[in-house]
C-alpha atoms as a PDB file:
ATOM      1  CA  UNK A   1       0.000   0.000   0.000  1.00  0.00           C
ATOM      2  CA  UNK A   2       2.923   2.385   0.737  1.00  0.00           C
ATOM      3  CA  UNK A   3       4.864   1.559  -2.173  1.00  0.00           C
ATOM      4  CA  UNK A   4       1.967   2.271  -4.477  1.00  0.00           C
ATOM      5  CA  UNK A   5       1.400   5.478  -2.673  1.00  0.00           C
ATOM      6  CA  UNK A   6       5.020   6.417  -3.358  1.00  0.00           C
ATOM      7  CA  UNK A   7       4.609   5.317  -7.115  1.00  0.00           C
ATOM      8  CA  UNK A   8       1.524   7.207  -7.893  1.00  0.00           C
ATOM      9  CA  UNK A   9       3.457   9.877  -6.112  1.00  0.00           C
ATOM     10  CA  UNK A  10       6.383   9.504  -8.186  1.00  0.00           C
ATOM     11  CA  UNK A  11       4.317   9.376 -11.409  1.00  0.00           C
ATOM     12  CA  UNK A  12       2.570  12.363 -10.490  1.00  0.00           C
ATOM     13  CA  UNK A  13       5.855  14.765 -10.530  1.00  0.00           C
ATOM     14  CA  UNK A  14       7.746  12.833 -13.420  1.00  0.00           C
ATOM     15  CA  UNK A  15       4.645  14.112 -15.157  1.00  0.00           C
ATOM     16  CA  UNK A  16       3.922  17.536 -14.115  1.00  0.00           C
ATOM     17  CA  UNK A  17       7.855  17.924 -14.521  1.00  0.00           C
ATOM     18  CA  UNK A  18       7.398  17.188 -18.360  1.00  0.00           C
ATOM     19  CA  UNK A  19       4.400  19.608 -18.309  1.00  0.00           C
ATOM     20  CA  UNK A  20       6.590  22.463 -16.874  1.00  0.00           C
ATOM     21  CA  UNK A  21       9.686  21.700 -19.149  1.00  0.00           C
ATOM     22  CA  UNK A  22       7.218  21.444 -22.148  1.00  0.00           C
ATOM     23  CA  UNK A  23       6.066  24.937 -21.533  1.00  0.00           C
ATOM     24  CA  UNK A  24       9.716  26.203 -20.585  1.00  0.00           C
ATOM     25  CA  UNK A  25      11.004  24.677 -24.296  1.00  0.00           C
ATOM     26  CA  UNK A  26       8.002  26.217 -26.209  1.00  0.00           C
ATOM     27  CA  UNK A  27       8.571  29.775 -24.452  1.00  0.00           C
ATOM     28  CA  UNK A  28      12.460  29.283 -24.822  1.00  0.00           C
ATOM     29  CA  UNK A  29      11.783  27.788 -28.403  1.00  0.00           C
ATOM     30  CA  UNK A  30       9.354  30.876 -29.652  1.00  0.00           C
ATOM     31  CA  UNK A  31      11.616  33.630 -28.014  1.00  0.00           C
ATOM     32  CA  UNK A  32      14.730  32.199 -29.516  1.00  0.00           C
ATOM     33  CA  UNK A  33      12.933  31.853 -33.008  1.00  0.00           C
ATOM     34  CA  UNK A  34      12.487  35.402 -33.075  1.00  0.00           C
ATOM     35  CA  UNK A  35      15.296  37.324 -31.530  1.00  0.00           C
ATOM     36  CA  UNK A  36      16.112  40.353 -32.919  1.00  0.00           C
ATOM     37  CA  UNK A  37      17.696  44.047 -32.336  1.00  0.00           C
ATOM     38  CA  UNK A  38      16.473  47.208 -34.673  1.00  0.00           C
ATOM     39  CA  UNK A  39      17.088  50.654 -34.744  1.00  0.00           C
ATOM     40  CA  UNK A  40      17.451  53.705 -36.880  1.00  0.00           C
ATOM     41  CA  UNK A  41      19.598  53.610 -40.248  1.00  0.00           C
ATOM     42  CA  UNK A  42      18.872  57.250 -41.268  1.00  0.00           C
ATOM     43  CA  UNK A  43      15.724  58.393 -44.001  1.00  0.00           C
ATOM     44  CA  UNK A  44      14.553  56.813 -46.647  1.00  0.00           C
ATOM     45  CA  UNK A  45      12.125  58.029 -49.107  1.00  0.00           C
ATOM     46  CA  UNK A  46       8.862  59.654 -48.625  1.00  0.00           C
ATOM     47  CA  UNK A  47       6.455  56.748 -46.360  1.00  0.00           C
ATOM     48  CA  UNK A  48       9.293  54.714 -46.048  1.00  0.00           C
ATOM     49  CA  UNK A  49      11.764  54.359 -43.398  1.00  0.00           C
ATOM     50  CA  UNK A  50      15.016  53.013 -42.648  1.00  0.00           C
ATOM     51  CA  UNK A  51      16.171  50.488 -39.845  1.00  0.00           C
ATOM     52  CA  UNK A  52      19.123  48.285 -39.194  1.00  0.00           C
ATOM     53  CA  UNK A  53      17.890  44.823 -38.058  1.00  0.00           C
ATOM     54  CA  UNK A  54      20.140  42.603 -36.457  1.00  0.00           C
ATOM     55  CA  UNK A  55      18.863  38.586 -36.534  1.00  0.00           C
ATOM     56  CA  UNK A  56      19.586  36.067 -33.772  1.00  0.00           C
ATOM     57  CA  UNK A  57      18.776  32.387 -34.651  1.00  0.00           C
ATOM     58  CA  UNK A  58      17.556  31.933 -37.986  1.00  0.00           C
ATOM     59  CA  UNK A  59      19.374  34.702 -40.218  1.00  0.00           C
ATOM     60  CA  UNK A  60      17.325  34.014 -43.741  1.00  0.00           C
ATOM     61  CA  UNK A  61      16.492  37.388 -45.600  1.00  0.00           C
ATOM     62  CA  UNK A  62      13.003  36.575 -45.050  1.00  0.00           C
ATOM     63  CA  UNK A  63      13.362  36.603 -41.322  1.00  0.00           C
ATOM     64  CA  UNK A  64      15.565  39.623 -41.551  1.00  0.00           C
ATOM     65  CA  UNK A  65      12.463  41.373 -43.283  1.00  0.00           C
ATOM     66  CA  UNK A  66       9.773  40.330 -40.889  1.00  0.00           C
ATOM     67  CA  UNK A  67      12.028  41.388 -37.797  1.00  0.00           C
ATOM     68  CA  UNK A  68      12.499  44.692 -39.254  1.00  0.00           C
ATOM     69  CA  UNK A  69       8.469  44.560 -40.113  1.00  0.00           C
ATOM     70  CA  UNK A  70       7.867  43.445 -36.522  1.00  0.00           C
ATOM     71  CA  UNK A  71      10.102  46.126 -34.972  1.00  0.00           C
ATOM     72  CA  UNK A  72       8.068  48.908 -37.075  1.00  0.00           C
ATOM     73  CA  UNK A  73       4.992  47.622 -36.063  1.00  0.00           C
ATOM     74  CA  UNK A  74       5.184  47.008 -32.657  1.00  0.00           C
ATOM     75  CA  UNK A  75       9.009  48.431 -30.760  1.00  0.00           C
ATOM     76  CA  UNK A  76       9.457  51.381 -32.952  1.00  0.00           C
ATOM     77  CA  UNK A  77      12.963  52.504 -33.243  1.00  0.00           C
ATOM     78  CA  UNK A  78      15.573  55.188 -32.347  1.00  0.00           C
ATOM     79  CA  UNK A  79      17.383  57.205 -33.986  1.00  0.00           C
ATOM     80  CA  UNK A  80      20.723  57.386 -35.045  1.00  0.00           C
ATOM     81  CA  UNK A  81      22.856  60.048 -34.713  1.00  0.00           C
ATOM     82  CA  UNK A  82      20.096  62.345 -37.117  1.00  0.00           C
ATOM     83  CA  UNK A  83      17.856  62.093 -33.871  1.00  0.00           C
ATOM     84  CA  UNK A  84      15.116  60.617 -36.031  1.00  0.00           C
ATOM     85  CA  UNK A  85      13.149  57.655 -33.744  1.00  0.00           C
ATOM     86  CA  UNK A  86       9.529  56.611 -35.187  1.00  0.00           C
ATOM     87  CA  UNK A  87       7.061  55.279 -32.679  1.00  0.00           C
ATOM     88  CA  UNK A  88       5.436  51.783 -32.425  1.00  0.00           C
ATOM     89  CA  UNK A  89       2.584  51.292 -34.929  1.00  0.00           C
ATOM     90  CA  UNK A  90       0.452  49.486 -33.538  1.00  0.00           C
ATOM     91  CA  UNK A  91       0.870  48.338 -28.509  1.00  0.00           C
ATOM     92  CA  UNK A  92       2.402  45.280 -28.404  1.00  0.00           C
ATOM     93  CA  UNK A  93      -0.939  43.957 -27.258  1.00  0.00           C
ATOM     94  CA  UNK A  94      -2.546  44.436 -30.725  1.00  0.00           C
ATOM     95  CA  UNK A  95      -0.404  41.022 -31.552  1.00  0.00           C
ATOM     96  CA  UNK A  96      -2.242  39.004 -29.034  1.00  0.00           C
ATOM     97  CA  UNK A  97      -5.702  40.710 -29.707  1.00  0.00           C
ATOM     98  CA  UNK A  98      -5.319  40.391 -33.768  1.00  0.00           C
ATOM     99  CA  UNK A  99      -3.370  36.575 -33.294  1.00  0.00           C
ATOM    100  CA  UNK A 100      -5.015  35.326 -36.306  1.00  0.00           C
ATOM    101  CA  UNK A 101      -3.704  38.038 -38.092  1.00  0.00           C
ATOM    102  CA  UNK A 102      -0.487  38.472 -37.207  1.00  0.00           C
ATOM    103  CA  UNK A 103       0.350  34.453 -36.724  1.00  0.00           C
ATOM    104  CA  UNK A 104      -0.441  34.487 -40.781  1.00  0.00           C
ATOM    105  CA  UNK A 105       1.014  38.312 -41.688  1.00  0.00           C
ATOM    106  CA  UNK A 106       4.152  37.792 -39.316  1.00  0.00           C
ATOM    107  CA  UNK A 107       5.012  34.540 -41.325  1.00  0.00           C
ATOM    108  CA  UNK A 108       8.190  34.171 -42.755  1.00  0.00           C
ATOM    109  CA  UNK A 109       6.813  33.678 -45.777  1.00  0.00           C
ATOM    110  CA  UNK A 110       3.669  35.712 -44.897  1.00  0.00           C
ATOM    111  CA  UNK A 111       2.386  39.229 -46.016  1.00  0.00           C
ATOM    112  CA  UNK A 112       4.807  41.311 -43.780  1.00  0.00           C
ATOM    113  CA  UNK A 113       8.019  40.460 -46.649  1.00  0.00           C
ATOM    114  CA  UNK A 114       5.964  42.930 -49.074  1.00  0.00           C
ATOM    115  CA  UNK A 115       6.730  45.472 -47.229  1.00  0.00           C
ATOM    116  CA  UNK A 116      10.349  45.473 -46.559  1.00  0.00           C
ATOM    117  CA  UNK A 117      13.286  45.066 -48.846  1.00  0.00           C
ATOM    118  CA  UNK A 118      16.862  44.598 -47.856  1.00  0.00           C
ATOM    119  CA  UNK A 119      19.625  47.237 -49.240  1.00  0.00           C
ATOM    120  CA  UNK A 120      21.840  45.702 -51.360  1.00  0.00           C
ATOM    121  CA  UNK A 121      25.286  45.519 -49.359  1.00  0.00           C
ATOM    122  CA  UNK A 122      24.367  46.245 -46.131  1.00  0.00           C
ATOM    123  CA  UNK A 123      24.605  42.629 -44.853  1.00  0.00           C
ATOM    124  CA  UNK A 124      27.611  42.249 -41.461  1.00  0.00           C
ATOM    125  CA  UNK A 125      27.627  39.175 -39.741  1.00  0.00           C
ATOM    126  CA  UNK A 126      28.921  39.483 -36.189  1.00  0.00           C
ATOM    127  CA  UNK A 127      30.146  37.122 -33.869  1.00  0.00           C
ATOM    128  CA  UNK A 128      28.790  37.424 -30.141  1.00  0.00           C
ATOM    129  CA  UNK A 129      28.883  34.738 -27.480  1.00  0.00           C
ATOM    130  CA  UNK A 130      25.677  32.981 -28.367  1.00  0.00           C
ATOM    131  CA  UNK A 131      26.692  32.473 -31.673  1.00  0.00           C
ATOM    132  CA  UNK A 132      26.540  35.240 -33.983  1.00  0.00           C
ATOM    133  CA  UNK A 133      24.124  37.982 -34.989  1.00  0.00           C
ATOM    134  CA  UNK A 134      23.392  38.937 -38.765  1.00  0.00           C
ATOM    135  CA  UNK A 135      22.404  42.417 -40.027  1.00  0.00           C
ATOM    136  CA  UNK A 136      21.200  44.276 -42.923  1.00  0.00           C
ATOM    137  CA  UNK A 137      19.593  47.900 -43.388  1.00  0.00           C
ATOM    138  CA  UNK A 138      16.084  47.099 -44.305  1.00  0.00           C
ATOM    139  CA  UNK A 139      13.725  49.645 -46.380  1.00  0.00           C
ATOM    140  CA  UNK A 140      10.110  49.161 -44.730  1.00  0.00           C
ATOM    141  CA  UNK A 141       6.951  50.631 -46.226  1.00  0.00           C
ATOM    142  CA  UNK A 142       5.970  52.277 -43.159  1.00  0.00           C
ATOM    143  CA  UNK A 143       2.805  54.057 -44.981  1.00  0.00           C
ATOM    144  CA  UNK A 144       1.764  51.163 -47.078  1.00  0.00           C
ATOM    145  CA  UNK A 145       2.588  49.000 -43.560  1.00  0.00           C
ATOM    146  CA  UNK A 146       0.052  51.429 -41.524  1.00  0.00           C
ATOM    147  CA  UNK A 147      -2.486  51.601 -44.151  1.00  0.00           C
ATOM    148  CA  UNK A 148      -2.814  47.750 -44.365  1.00  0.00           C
ATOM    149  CA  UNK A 149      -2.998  47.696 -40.891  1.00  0.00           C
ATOM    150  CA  UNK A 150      -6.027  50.184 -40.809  1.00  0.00           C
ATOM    151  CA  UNK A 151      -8.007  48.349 -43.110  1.00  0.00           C
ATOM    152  CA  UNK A 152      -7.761  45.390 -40.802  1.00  0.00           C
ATOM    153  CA  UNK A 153      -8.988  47.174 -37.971  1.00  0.00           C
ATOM    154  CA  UNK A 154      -5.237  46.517 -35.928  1.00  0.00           C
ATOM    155  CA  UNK A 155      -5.098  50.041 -35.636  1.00  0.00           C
ATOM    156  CA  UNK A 156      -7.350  53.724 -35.744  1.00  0.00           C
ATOM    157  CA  UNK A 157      -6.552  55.745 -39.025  1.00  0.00           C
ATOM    158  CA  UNK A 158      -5.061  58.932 -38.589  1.00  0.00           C
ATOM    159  CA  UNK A 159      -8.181  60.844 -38.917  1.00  0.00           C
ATOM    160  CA  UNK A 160     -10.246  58.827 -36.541  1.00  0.00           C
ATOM    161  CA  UNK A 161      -8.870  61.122 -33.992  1.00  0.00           C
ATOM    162  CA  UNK A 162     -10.130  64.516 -34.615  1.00  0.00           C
END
């Protein structure tokens, strides 16, 4: 009877220890998937603007684009030594409210690449302690970007306000 006790009881944290570890891996696993650093590269044309994106993990142009489109959209940026810093788009909590959304647009191979393009020879790869870090100056459509996010209802037009 005591030896069954001590085996359900055993049993009982092997498995909630594989619950907790599950959930530690996914978290671990989705924040390492997307690591990323952005920040001002100077102006770009009119609508668009110019960031440096710097990729941890998986350092495909594709993900290089949708960091930079995720930074945009949801950190905003500082500047660089011009002083120009853009604000976040949309709170971070419009990515958890919209999930649907986003989980499809945020795709690597999703929506959010058609409105960034890399400038040709701005690539540096650069070795840190984790591994290394890859980075390109990325164009993003900040206008086109904020308009397609107004028609889906992530965020309030301009004029909504007034």
């Amino acid at each position: 009877m005591h030896t069954m006790r001590l085996l359900r009881l055993f049993v009982y944290a092997m498995m909630m220890l594989m619950v907790v570890s599950g959930a530690e891996a996914k978290d671990k696993k989705k924040s390492e998937a997307f690591s990323y650093e952005i920040m001002g590269a100077g102006s770009g044309k009119e609508g668009t603007c110019l960031v440096k994106v710097y990729v941890y993990g998986n350092t495909s142009d594709a993900s290089i684009r949708k960091a930079a489109v995720h930074g945009v959209v949801f950190r905003g940026f500082s500047g660089t030594s011009s002083g120009v810093s853009q604000p976040a788009l949309a709170p971070i909590s419009a990515e958890e409210m919209n999930s649907e959304f986003f989980n499809s647009f945020m795709d690597v191979n999703g929506e959010c690449q058609n409105f960034a393009s890399i400038v040709p020879g701005s690539y540096e790869r650069i070795a840190t302690a984790k591994g290394s870090k890859v980075g390109a100056v990325v164009q993003v459509q900040r206008t086109a970007l904020r308009h397609r996010l107004e028609t889906q209802g992530v965020i309030k037009t301009l004029s909504s306000g007034f």
